[in-house]
N, C-alpha and C. Protein backbone atom coordinates (compact mmCIF):
# COMPACT_ATOMS: atom_id res chain seq x y z
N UNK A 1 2.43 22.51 -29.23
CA UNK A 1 3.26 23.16 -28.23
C UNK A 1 3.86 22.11 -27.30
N UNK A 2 5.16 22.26 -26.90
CA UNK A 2 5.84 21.17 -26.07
C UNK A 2 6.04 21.34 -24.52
N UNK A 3 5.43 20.61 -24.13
CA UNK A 3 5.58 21.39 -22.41
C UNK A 3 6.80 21.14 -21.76
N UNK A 4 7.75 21.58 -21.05
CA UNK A 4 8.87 20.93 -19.91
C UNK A 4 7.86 20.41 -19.01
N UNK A 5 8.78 19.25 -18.68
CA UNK A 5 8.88 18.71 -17.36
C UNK A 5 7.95 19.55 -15.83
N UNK A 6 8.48 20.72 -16.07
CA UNK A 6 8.40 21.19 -14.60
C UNK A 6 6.58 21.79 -15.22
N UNK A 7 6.21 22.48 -16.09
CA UNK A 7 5.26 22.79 -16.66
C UNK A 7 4.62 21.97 -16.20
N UNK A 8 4.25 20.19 -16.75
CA UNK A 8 3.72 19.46 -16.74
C UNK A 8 3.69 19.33 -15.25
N UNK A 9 4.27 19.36 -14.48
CA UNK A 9 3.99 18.59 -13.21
C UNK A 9 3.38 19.97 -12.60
N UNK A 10 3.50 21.37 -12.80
CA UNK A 10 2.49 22.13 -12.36
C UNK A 10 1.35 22.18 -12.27
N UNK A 11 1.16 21.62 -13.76
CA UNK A 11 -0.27 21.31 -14.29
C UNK A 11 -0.94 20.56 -13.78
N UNK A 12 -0.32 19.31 -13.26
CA UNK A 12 -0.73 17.84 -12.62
C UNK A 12 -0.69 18.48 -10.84
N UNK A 13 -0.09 19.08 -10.34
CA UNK A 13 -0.52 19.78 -9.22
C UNK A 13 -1.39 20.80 -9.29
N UNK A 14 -1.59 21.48 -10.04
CA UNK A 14 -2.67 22.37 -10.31
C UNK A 14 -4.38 21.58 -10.34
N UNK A 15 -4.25 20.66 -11.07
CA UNK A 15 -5.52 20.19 -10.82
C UNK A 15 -5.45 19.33 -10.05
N UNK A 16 -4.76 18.70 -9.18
CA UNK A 16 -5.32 17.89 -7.66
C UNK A 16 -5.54 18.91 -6.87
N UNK A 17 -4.97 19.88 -6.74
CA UNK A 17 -5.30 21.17 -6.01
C UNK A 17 -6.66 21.80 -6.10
N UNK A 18 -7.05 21.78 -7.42
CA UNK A 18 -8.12 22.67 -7.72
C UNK A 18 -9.82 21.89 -7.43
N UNK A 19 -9.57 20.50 -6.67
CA UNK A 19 -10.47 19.71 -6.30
C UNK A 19 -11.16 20.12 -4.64
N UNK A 20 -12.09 20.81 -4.43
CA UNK A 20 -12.20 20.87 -3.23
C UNK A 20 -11.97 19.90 -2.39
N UNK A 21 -12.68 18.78 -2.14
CA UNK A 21 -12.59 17.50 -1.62
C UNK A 21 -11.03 16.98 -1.25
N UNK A 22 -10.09 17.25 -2.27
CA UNK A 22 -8.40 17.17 -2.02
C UNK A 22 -7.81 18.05 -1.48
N UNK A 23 -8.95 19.36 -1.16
CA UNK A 23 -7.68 20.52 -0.16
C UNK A 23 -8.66 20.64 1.15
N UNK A 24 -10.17 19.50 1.03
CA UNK A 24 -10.79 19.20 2.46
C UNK A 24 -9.85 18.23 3.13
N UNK A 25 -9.42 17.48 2.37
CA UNK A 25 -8.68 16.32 2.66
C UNK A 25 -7.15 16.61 3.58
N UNK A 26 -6.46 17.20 3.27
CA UNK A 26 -5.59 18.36 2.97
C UNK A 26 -5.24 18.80 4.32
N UNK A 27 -6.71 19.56 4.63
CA UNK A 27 -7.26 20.35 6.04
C UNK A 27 -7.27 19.44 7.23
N UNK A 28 -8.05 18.58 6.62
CA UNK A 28 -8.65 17.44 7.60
C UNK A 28 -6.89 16.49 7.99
N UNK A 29 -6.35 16.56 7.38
CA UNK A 29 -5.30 15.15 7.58
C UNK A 29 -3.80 16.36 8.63
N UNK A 30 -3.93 17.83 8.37
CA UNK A 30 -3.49 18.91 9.31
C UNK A 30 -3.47 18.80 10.71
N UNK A 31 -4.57 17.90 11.13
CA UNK A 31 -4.63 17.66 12.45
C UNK A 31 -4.21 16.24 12.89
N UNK A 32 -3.31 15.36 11.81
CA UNK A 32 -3.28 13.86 12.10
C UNK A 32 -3.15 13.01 11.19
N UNK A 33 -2.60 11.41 11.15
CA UNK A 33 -3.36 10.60 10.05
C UNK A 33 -4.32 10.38 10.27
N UNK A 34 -5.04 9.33 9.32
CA UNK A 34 -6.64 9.31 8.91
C UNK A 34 -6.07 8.15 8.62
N UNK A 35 -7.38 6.67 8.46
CA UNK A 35 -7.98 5.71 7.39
C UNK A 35 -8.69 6.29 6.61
N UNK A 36 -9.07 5.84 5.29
CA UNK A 36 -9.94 6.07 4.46
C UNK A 36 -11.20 6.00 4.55
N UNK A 37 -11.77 5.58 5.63
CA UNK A 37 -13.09 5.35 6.68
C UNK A 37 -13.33 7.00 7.16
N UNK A 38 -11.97 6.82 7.76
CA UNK A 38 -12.42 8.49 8.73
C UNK A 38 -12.33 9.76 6.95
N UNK A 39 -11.87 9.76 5.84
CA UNK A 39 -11.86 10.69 5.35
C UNK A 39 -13.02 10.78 4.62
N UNK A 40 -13.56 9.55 4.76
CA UNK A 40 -14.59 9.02 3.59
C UNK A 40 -16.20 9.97 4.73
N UNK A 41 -16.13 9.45 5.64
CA UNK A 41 -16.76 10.29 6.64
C UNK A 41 -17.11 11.92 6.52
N UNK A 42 -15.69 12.45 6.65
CA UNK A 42 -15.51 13.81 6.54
C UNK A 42 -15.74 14.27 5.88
N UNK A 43 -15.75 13.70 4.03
CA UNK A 43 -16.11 14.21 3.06
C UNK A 43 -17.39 13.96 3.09
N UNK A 44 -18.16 12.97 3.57
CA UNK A 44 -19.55 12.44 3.06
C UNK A 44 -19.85 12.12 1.95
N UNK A 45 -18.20 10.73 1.50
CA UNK A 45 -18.86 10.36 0.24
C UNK A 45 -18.45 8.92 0.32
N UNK A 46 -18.30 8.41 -0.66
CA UNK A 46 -17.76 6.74 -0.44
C UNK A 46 -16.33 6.66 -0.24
N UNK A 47 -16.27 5.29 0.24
CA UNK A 47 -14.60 5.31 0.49
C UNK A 47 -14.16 5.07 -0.81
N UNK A 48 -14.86 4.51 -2.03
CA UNK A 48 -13.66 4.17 -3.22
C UNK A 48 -13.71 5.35 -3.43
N UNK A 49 -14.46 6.53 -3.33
CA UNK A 49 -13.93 7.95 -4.17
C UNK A 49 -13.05 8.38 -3.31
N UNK A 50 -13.02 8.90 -1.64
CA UNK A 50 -12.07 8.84 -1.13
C UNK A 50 -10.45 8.48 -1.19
N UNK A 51 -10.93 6.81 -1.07
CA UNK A 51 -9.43 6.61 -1.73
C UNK A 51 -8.63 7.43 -3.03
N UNK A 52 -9.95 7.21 -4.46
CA UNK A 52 -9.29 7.86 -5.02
C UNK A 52 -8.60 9.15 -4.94
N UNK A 53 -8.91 9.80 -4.10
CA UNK A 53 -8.70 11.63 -3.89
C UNK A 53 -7.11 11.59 -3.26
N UNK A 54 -7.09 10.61 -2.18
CA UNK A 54 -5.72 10.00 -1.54
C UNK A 54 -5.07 9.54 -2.26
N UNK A 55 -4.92 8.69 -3.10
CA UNK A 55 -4.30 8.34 -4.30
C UNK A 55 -3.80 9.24 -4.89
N UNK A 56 -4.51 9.88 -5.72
CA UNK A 56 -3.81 11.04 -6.57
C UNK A 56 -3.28 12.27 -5.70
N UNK A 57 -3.29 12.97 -4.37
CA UNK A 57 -2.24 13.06 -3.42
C UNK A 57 -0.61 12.43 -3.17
N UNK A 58 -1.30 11.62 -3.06
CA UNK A 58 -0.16 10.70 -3.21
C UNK A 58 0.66 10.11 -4.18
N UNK A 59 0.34 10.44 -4.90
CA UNK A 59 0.82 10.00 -6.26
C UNK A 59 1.43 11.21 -6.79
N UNK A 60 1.15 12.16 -6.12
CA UNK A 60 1.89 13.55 -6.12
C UNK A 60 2.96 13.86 -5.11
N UNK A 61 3.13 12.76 -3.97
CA UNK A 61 4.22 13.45 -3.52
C UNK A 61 3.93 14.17 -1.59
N UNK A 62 2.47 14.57 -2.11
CA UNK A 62 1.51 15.33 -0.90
C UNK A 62 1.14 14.60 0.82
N UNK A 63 1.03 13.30 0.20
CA UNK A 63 0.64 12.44 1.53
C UNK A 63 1.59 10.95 1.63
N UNK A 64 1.96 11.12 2.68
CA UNK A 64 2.57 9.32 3.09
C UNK A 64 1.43 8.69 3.54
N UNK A 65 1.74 7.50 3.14
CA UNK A 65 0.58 6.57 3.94
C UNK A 65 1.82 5.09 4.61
N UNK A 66 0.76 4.84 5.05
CA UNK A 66 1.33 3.93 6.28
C UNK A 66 0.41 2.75 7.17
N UNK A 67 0.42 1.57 5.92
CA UNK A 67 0.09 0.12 6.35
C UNK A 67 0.11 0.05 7.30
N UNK A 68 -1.40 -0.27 8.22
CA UNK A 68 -1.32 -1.38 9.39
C UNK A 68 -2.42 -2.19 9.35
N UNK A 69 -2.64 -3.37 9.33
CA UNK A 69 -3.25 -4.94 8.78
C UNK A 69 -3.74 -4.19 7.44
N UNK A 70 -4.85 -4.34 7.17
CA UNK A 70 -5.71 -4.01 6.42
C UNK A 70 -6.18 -2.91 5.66
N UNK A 71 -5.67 -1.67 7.00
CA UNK A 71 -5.79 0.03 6.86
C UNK A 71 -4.65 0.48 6.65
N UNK A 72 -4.96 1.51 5.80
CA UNK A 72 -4.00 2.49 5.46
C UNK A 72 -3.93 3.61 6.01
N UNK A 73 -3.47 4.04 6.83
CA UNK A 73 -3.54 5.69 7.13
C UNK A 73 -2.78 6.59 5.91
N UNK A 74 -3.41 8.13 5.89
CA UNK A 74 -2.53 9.07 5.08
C UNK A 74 -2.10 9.78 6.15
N UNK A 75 -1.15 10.62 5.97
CA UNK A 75 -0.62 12.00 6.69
C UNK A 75 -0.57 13.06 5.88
N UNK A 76 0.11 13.74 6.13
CA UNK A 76 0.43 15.05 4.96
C UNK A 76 2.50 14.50 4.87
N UNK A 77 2.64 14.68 3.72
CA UNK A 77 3.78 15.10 3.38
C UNK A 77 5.01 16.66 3.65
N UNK A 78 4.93 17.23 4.58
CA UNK A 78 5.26 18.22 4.89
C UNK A 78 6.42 18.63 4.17
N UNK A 79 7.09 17.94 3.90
CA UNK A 79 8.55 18.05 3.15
C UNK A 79 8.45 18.33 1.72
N UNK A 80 7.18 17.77 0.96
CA UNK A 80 7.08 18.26 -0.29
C UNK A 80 5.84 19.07 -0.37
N UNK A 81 5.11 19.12 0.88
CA UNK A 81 4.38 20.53 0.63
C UNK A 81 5.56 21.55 1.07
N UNK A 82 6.21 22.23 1.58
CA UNK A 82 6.67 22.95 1.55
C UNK A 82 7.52 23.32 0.85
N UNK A 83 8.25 22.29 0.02
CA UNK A 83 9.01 22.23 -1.18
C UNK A 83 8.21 23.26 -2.52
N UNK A 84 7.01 22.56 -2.67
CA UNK A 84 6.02 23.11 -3.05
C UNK A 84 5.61 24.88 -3.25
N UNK A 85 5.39 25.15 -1.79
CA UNK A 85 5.60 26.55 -1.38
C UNK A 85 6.64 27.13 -1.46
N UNK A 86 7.98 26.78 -1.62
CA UNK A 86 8.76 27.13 -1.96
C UNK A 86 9.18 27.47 -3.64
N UNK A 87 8.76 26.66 -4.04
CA UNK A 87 8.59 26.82 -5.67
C UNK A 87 7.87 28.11 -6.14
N UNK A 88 6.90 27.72 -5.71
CA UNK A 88 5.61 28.82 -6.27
C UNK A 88 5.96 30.07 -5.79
N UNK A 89 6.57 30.39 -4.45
CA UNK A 89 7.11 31.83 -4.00
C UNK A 89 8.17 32.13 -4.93
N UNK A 90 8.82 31.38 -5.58
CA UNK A 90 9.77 32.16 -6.49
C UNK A 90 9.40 32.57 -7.64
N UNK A 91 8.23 32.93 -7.95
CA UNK A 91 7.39 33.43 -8.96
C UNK A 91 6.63 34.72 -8.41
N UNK A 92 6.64 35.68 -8.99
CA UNK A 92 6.53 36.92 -8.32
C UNK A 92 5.17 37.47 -7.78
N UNK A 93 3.95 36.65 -8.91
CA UNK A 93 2.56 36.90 -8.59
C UNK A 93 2.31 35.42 -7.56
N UNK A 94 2.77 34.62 -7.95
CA UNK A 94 2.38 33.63 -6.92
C UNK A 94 2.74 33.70 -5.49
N UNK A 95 4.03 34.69 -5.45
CA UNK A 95 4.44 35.05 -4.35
C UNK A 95 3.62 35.89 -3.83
N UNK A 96 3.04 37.20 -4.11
CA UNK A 96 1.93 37.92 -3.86
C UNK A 96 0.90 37.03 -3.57
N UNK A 97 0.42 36.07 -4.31
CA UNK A 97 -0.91 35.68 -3.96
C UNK A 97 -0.80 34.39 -2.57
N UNK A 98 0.35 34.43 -2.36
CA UNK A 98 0.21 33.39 -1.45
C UNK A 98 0.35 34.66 -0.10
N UNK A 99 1.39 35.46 0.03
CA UNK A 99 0.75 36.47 0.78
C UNK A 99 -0.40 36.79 1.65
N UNK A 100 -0.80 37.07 0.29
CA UNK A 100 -2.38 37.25 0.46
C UNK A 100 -3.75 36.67 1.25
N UNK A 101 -2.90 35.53 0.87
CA UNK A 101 -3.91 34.52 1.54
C UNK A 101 -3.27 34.22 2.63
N UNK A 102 -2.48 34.42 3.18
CA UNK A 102 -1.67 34.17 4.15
C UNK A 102 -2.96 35.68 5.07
N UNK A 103 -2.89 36.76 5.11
CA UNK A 103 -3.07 37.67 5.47
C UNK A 103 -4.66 37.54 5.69
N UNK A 104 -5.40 36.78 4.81
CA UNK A 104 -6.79 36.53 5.31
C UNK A 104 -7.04 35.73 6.24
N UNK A 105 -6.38 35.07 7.00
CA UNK A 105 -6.45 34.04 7.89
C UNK A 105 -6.54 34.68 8.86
């Protein structure tokens, strides 16, 4: 079976998504940037797994980061998360289910 383009990159957002630790990350970076110190913290795990979790965020599009000496801060990407949300609402159950969750908050 041959996937499109857009398929594939669902897929590849679908599972950075489906990582708790990447939508703690997610939460946590909502209020600010971060070093990989402070996320590594928050999660309570090491910073190389950390990083990795930021990485593949980022490598999606999800987080900017932003060199200073040594540290990296992440942020959130707001422009392609919402891009994002915008996508997925034009799908009729995803539109419902985001709703939804909108409404449990």
């Amino acid at each position: 079976m041959l996937y499109s383009p857009n398929v594939m990159m669902l897929e590849k957002v679908s599972k950075a998504l489906s990582d708790k630790n990447r939508l703690k990350i997610i939460q946590f970076l909502s209020s600010g940037q971060k070093n990989v110190s402070e996320v590594a913290d928050r999660l309570n795990v090491e910073e190389n797994l950390a990083s990795h979790h930021l990485r593949v965020l980022a490598s999606l599009g999800f987080l900017k980061n932003d060199k200073k000496g040594r540290e990296v801060f992440y942020k959130i990407n707001e422009t392609k998360l919402i891009a994002l949300i915008k996508d997925i609402s034009k799908n009729a159950v995803f539109k419902d289910l985001l709703l939804k969750a909108m409404e449990e908050e």
